[in-house]
Each structure stands twice: as C-alpha cells, then as structure tokens.
N, C-alpha and C. Protein backbone atom coordinates (compact mmCIF):
# COMPACT_ATOMS: atom_id res chain seq x y z
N UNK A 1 0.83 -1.17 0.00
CA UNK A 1 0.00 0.00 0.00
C UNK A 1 0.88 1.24 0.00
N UNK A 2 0.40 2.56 -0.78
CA UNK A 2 0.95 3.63 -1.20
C UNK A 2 1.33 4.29 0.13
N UNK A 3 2.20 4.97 0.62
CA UNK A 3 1.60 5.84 2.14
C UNK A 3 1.43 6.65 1.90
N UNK A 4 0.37 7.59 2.48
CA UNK A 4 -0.13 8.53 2.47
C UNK A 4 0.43 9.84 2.90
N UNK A 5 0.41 10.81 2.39
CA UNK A 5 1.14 12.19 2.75
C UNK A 5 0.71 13.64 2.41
N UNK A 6 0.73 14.54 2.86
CA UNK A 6 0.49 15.51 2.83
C UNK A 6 1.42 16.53 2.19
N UNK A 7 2.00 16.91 1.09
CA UNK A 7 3.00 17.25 0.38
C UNK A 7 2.53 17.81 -0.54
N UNK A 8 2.61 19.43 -0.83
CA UNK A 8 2.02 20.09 -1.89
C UNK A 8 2.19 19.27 -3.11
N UNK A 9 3.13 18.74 -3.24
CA UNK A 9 3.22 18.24 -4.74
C UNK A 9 2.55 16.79 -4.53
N UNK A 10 1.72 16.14 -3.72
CA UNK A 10 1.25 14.88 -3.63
C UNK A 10 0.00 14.98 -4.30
N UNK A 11 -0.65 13.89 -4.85
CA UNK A 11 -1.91 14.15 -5.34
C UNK A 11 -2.68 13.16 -4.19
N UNK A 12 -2.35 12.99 -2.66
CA UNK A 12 -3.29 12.42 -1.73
C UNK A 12 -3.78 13.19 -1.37
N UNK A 13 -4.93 13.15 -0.81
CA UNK A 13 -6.12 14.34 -0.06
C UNK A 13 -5.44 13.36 1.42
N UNK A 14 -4.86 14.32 2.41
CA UNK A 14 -4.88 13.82 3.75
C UNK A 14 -6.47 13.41 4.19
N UNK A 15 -5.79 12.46 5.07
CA UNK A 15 -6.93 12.07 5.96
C UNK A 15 -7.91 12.78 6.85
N UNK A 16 -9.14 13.13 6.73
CA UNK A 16 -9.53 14.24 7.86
C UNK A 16 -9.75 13.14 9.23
N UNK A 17 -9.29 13.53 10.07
CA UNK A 17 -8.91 12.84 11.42
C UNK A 17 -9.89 13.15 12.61
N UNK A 18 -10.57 14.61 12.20
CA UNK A 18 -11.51 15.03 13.62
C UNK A 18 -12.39 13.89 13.78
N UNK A 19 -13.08 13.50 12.79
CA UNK A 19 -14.02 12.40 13.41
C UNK A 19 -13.57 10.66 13.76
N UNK A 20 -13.61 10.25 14.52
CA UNK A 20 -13.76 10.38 16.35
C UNK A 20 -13.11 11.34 16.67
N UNK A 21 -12.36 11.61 16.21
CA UNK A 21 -10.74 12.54 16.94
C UNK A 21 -11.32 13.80 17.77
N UNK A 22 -10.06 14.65 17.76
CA UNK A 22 -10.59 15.46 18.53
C UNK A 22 -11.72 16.53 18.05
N UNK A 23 -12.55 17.22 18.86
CA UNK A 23 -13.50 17.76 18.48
C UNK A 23 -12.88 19.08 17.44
N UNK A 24 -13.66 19.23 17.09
CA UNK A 24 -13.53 20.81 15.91
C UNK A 24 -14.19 21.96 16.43
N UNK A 25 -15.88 22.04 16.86
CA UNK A 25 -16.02 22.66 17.49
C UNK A 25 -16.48 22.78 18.75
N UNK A 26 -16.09 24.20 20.15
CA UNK A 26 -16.42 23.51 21.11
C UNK A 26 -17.42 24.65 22.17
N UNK A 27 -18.16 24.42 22.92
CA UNK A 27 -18.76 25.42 23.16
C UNK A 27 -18.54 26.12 24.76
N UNK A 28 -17.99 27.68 24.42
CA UNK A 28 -17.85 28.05 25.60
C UNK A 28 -18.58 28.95 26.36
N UNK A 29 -18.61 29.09 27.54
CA UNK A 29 -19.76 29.59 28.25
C UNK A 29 -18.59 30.60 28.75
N UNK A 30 -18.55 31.81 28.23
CA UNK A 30 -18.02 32.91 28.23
C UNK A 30 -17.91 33.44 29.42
N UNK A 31 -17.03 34.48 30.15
CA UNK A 31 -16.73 34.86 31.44
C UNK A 31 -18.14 36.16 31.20
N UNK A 32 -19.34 36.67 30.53
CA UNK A 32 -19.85 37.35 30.15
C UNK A 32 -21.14 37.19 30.49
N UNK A 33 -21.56 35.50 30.50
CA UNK A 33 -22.38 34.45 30.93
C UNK A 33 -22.83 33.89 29.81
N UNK A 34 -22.23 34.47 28.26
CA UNK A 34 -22.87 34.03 27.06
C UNK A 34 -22.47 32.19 26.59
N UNK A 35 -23.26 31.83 26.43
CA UNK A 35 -22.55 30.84 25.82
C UNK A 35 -22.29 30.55 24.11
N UNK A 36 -21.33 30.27 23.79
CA UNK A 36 -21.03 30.39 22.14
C UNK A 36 -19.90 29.32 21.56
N UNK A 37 -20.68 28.40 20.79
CA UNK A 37 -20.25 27.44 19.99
C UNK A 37 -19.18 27.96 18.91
N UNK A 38 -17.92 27.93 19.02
CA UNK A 38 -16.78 27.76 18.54
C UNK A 38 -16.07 27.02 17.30
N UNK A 39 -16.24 27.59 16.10
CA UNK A 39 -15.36 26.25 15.16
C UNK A 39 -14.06 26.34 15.34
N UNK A 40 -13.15 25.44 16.02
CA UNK A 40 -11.75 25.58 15.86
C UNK A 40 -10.99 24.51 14.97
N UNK A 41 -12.18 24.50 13.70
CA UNK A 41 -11.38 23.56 12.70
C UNK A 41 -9.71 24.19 12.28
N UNK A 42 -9.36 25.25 12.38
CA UNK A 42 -8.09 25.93 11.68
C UNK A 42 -6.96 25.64 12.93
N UNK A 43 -7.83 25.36 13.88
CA UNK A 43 -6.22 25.32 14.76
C UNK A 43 -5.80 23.92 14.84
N UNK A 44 -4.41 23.56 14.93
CA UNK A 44 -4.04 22.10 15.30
C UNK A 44 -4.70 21.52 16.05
N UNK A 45 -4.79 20.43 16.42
CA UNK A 45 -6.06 19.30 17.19
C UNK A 45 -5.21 19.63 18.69
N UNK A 46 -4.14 19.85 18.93
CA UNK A 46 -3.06 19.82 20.38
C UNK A 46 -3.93 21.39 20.82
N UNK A 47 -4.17 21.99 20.36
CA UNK A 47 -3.97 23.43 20.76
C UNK A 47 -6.05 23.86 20.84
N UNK A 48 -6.71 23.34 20.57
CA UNK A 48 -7.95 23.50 20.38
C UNK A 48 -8.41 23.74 21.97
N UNK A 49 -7.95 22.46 22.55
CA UNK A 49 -8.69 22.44 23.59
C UNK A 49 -8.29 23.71 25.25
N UNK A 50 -6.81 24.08 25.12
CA UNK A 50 -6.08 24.79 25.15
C UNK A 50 -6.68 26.23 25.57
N UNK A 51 -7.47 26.32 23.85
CA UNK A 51 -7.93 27.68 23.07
C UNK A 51 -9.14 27.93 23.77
N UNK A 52 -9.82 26.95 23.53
CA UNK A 52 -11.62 27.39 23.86
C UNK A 52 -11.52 27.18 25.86
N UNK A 53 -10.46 26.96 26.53
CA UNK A 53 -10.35 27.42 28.27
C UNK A 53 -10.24 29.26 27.93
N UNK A 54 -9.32 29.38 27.05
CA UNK A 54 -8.78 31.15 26.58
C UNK A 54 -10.13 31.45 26.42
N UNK A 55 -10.80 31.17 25.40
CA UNK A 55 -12.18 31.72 25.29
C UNK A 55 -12.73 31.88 26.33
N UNK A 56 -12.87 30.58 26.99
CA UNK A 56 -14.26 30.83 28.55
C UNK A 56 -13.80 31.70 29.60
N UNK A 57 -12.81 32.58 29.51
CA UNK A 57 -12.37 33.19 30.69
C UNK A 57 -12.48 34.51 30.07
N UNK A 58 -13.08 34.84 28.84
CA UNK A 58 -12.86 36.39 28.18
C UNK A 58 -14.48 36.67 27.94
N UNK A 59 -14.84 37.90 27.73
CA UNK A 59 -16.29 38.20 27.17
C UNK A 59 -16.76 37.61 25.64
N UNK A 60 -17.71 37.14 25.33
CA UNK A 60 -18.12 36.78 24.08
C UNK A 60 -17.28 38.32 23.41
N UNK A 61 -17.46 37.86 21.69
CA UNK A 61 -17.19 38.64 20.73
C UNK A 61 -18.26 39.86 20.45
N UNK A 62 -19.30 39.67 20.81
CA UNK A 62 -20.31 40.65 21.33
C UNK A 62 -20.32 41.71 22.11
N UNK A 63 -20.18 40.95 23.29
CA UNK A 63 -19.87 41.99 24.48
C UNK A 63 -18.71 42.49 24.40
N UNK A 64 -17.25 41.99 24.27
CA UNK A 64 -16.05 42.27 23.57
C UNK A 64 -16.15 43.99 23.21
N UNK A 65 -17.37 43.50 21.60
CA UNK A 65 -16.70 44.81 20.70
C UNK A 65 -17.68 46.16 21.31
N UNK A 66 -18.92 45.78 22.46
CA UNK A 66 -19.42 46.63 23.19
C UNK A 66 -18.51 47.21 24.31
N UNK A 67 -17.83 46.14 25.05
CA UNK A 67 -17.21 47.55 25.92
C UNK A 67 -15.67 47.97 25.19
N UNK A 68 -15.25 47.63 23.60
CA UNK A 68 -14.42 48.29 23.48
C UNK A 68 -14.82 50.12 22.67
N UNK A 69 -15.94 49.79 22.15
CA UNK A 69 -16.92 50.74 21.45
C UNK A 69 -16.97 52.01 23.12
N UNK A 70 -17.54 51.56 24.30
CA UNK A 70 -17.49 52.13 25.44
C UNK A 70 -15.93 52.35 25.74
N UNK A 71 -15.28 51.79 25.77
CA UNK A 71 -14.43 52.18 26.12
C UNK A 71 -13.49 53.32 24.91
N UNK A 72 -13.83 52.93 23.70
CA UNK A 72 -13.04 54.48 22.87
C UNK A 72 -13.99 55.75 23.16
N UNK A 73 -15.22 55.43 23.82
CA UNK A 73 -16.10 56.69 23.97
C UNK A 73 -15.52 57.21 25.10
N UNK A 74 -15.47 56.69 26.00
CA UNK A 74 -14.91 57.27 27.31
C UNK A 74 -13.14 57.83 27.57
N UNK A 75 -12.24 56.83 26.56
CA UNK A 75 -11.10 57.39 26.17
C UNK A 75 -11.10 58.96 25.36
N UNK A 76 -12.32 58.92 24.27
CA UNK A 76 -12.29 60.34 23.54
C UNK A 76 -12.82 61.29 24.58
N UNK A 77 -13.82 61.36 25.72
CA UNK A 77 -14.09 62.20 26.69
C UNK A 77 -12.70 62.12 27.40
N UNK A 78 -12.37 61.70 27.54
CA UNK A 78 -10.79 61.67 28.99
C UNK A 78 -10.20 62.73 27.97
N UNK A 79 -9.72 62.07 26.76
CA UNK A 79 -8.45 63.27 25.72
C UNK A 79 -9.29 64.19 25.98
N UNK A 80 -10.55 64.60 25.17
CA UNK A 80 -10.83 66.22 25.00
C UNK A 80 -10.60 66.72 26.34
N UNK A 81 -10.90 66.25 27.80
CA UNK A 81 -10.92 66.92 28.91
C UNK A 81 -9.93 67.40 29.23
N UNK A 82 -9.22 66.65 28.68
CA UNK A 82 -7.51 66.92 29.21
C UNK A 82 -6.93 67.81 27.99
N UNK A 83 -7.76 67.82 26.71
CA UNK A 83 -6.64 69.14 26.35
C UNK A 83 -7.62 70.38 26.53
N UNK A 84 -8.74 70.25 26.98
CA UNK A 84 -9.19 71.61 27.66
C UNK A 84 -8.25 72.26 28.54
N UNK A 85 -8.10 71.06 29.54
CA UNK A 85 -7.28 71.39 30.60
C UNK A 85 -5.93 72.10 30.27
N UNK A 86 -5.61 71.22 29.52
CA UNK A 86 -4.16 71.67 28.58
C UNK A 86 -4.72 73.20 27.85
N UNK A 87 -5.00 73.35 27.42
CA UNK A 87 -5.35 74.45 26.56
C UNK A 87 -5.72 75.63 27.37
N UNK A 88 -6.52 75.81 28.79
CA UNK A 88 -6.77 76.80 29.80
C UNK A 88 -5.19 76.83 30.29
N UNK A 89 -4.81 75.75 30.77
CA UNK A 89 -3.23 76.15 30.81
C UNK A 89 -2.47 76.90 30.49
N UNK A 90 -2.42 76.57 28.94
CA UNK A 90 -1.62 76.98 27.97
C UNK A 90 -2.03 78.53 28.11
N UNK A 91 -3.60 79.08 27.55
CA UNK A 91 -3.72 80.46 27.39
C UNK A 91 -3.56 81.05 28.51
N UNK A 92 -3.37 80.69 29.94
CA UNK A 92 -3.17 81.60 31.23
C UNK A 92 -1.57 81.35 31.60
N UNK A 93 -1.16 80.66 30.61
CA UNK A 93 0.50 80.91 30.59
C UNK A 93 0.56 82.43 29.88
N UNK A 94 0.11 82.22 28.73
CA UNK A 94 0.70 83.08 27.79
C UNK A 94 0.07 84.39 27.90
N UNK A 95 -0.86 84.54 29.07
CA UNK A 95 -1.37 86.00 29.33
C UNK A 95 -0.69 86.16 30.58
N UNK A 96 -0.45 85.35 31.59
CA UNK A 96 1.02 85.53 32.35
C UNK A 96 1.85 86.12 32.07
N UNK A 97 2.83 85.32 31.10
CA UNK A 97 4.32 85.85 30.33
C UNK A 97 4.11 86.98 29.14
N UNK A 98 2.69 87.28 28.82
CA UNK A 98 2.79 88.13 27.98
C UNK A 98 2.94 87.61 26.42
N UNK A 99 2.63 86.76 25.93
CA UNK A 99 2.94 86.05 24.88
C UNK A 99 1.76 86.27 23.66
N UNK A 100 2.40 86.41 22.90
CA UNK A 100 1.44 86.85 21.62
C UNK A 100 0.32 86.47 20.88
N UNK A 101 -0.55 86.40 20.17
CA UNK A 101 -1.17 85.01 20.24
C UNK A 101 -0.68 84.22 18.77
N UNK A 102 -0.99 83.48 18.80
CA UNK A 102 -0.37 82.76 17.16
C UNK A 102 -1.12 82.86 16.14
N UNK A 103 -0.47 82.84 15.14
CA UNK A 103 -0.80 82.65 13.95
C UNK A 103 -1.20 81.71 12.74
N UNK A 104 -1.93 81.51 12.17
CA UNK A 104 -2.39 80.53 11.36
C UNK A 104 -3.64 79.86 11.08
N UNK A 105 -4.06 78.62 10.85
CA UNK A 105 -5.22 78.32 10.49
C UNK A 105 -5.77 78.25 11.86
N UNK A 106 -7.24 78.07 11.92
CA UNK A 106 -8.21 77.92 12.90
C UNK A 106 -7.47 76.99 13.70
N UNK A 107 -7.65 75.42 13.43
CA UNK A 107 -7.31 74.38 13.31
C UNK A 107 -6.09 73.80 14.32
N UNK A 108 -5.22 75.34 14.04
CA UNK A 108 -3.69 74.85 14.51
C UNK A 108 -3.33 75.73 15.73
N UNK A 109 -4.58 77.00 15.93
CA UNK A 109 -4.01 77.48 16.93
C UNK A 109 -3.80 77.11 18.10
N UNK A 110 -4.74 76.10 18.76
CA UNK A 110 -4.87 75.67 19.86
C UNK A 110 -4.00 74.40 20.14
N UNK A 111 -3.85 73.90 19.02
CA UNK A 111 -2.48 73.10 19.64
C UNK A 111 -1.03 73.71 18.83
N UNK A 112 -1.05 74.90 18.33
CA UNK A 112 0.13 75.94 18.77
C UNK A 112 0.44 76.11 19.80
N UNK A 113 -0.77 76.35 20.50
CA UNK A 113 -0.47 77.44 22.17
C UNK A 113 -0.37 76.24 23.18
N UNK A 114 -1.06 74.87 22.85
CA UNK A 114 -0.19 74.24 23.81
C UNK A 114 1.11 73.49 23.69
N UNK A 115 1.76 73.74 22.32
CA UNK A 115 3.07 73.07 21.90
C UNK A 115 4.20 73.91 22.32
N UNK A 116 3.73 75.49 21.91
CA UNK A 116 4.82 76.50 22.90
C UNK A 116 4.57 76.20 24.21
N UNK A 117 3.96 76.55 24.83
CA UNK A 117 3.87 76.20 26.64
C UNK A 117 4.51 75.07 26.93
N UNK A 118 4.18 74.20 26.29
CA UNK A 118 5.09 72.67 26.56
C UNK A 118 6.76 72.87 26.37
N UNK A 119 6.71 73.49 25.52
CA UNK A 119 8.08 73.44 24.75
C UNK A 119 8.78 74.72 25.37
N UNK A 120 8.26 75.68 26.18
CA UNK A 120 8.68 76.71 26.72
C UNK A 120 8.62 76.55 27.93
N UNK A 121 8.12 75.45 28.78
CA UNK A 121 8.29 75.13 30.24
C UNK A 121 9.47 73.90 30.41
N UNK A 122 9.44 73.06 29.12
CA UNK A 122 10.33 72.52 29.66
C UNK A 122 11.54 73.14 28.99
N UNK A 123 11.68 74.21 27.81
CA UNK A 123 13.02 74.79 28.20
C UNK A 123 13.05 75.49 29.48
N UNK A 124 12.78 76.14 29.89
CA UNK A 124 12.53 76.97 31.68
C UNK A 124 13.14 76.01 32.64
N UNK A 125 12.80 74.89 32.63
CA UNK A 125 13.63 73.67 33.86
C UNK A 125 14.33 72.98 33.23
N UNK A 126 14.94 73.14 31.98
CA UNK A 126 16.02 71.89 31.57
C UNK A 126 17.03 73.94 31.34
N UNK A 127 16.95 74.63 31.77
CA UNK A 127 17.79 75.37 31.22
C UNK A 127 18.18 76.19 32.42
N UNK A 128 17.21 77.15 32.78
CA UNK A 128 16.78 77.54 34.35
C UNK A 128 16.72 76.75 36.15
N UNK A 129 16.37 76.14 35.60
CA UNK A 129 15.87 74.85 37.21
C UNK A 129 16.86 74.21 36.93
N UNK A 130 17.21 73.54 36.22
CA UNK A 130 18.18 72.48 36.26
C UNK A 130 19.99 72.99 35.80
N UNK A 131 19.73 73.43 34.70
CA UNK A 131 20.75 74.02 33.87
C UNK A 131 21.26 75.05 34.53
N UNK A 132 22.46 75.93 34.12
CA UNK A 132 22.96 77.19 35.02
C UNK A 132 22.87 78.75 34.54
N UNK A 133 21.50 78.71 33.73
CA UNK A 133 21.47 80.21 33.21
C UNK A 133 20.79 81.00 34.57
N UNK A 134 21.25 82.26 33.91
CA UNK A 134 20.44 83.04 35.03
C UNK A 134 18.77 83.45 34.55
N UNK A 135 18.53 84.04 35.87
CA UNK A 135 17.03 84.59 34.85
C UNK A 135 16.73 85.66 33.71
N UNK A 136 18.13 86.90 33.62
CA UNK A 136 18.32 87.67 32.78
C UNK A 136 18.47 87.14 31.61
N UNK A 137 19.43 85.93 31.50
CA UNK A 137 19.39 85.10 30.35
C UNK A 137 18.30 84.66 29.68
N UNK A 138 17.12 84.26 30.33
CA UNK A 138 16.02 83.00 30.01
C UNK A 138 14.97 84.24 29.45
N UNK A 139 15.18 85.67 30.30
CA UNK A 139 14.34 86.91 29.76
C UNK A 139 14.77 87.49 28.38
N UNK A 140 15.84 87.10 28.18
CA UNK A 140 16.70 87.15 26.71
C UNK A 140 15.69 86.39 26.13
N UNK A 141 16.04 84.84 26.05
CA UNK A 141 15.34 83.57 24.99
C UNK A 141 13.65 83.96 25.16
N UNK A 142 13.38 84.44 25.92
CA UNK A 142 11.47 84.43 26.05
C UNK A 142 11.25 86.06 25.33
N UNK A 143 12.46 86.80 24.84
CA UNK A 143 11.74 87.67 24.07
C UNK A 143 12.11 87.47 22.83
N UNK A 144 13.30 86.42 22.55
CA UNK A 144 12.65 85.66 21.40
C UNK A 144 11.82 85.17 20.81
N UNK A 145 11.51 84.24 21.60
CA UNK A 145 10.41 83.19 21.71
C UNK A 145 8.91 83.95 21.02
N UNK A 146 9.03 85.24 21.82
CA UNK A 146 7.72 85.97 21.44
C UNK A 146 7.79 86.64 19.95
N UNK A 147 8.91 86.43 19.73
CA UNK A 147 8.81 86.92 18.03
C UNK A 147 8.16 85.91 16.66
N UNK A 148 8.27 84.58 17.44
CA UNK A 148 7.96 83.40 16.67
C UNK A 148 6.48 83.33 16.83
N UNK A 149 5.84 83.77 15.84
CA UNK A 149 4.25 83.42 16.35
C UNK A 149 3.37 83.00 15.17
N UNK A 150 4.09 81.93 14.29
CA UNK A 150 3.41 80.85 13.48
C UNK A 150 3.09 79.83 14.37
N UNK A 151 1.95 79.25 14.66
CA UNK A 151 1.13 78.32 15.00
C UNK A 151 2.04 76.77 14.85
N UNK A 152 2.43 76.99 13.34
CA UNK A 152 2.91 75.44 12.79
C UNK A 152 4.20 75.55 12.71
N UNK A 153 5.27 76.62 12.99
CA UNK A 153 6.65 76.22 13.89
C UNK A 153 6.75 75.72 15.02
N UNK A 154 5.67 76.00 16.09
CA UNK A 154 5.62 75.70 17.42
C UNK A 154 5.31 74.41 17.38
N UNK A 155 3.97 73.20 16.82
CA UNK A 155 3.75 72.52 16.17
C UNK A 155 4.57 71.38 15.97
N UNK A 156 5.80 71.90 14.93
CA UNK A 156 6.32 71.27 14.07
C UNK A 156 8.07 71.44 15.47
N UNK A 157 7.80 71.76 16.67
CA UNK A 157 8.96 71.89 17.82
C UNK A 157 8.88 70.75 18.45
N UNK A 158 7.09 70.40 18.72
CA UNK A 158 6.74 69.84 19.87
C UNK A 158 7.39 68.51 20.84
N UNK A 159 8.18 67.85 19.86
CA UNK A 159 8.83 67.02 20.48
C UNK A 159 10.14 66.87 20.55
N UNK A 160 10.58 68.21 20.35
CA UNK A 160 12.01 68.92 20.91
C UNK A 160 12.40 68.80 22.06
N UNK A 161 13.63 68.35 22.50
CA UNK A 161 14.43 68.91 24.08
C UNK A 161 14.07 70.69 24.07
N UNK A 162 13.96 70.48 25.83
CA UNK A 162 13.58 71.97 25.81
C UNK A 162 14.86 72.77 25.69
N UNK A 163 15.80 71.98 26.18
CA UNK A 163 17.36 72.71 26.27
C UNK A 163 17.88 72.45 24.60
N UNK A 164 17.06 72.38 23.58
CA UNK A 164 17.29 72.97 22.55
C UNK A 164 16.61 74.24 21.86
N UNK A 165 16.51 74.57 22.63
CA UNK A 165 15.00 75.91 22.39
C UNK A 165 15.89 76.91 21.81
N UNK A 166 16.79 77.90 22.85
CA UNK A 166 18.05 78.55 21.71
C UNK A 166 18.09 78.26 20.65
N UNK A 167 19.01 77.10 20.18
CA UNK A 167 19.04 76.84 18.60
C UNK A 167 18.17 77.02 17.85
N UNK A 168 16.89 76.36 18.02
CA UNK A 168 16.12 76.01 17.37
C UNK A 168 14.92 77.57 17.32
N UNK A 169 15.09 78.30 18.05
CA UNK A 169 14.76 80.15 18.10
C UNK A 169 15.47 80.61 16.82
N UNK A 170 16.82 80.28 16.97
CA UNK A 170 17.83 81.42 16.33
C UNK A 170 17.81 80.24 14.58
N UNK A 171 17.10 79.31 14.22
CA UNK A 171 16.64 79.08 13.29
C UNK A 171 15.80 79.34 12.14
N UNK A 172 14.77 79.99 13.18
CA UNK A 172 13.36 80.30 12.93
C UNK A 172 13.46 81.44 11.89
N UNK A 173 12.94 81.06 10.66
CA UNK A 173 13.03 81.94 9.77
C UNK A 173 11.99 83.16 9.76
N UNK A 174 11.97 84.16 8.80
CA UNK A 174 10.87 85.13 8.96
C UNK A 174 9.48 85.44 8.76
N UNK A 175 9.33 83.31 8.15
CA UNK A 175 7.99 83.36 7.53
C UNK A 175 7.19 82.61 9.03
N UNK A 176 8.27 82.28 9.97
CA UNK A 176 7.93 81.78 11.09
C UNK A 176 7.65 83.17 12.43
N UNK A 177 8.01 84.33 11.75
CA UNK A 177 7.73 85.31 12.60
C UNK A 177 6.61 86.12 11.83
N UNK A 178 5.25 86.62 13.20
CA UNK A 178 4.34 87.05 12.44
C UNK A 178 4.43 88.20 11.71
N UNK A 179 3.47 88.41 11.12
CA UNK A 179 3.39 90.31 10.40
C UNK A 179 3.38 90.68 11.47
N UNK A 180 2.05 90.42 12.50
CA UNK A 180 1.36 91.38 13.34
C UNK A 180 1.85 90.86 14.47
N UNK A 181 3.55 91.04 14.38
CA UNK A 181 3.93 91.04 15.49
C UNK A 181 4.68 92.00 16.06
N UNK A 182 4.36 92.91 17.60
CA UNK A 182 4.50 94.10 18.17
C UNK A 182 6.07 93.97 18.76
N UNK A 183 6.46 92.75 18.93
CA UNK A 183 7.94 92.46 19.47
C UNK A 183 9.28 92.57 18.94
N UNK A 184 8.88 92.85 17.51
CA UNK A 184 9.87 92.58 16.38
C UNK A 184 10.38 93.92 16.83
C-alpha cells in the first residue's frame, strides 16, 4: 500500500482525522455568561482544547466589541478633557508671560499654544531649574520666543528637548515670525 502524505506536490487528499478525533467545534460559556459554539477547525487538534479554556475566561465577541466601542467613547471624553485642561493652561500661561497670540489656520491654533507652553516650560527647567542660566538670560530667549508666532513652527517643535530651544529660536526663519507682530 501507497503511504499517504500531505505534500504540496502529492496528489493524496490527507486524511480528515476530527471524526472520532478530537472535536472541531467547542462550546464556551463565556466569562460574560454568554454561551457560544466555537469552530476551531483551523487550529491544530493539540492546541484546540487549550484555546476554547482562553475563550471561557474572556467576554463573548459581542460583548467584547461593546465595551471596546465604550471604552473608545470614554477614552475620547478623557483626551478632550484633558486638552481643555491643557489648553486653559496653555492660554493663562501666555497671558502671564505676555505672549502673543499665534498665527495661522483655525485648526492649529490651539495646539500651537499648547506646543509652545510645553516646549517653553520645559526649556525653563532643563535650562533655568536644572541648567545654570540666570534669569536675565532666560528673559533674553522668552523675548525671542515671542517673536515666533506661526502656530505650525511651534507645532512642528513639539517634540524637541527643551534645552534645545536657543538653537532652534535662532533658526526660525521670517515666515515663522508674524506680520502682526508688536515684538519685532
């Protein structure tokens, strides 16, 4: 007798083995309370039984894509809250220090004004607090700073070292400084 094999280039159809063998599909009674019949014809026969314990300890695929649906709703309330927060920040910095307001599309101002504040507090403690300038110095770089008042330089900083803020000031070309700016 021929033996049988499984070999792309064979012209045998393997044996299908689940029946008696091991089951194909199996039904689990979900950590959710659902219960739901399972085909695990695609996984190896070793690993099936394995799989559908994984299943019974997780929510059906139902409930699943409900609290992940709840849960991006409640993630998008957390972000907006927090760049409110961020953003009242940001504008009672910059009426603090005196800072100009920015320039550009609708769109970009508001995370302009919180990319400078970010990017202007942590130059302040990587330069000031930590670093050894004085404060006459840092009143130098912050009346720079106020000359730059494109929206999408500040933007396009945001994930700058703050103790590169100098350089990256004395870069800033003139299409990055506004018209209607009183500092120039």
């Amino acid at each position: 007798m021929k033996p049988q094999t499984s070999s792309p280039t064979s012209n045998v159809t393997p044996i299908k083995r689940n029946s008696p063998g091991v089951p194909t599909e199996w039904t689990a009674e979900h950590s959710c309370g659902h219960s739901v019949v399972h085909d695990l014809s695609a996984r190896p026969a070793d690993r099936r039984a394995g799989f559908a314990r994984w299943l019974a300890i997780r929510d059906c695929t139902d409930c699943w894509k409900q609290a992940r649906d709840t849960d991006s709703e409640s993630t998008e309330q957390w972000l907006a809250a927090k760049r409110a927060q961020e953003q009242q920040t940001a504008a009672e910095w910059a009426t603090q220090f005196d800072m100009p307001p920015l320039e550009g599309p609708k769109r970009a101002l508001d995370w302009g004004e919180r990319s400078r504040h970010q990017l202007m507090t942590a130059a302040h403690t990587a330069l000031v607090v930590e670093g050894g300038w004085a404060e006459e110095d840092w009143a130098v770089l912050e009346e720079k700073a106020r000359t730059v008042t494109r929206a999408g330089w500040w933007i396009d900083q945001r994930e700058s070292e703050g103790a590169d803020l100098p350089e990256l000031l004395n870069a800033a070309g003139e299409t990055d400084r506004g018209t209607e700016n009183p500092y120039r």
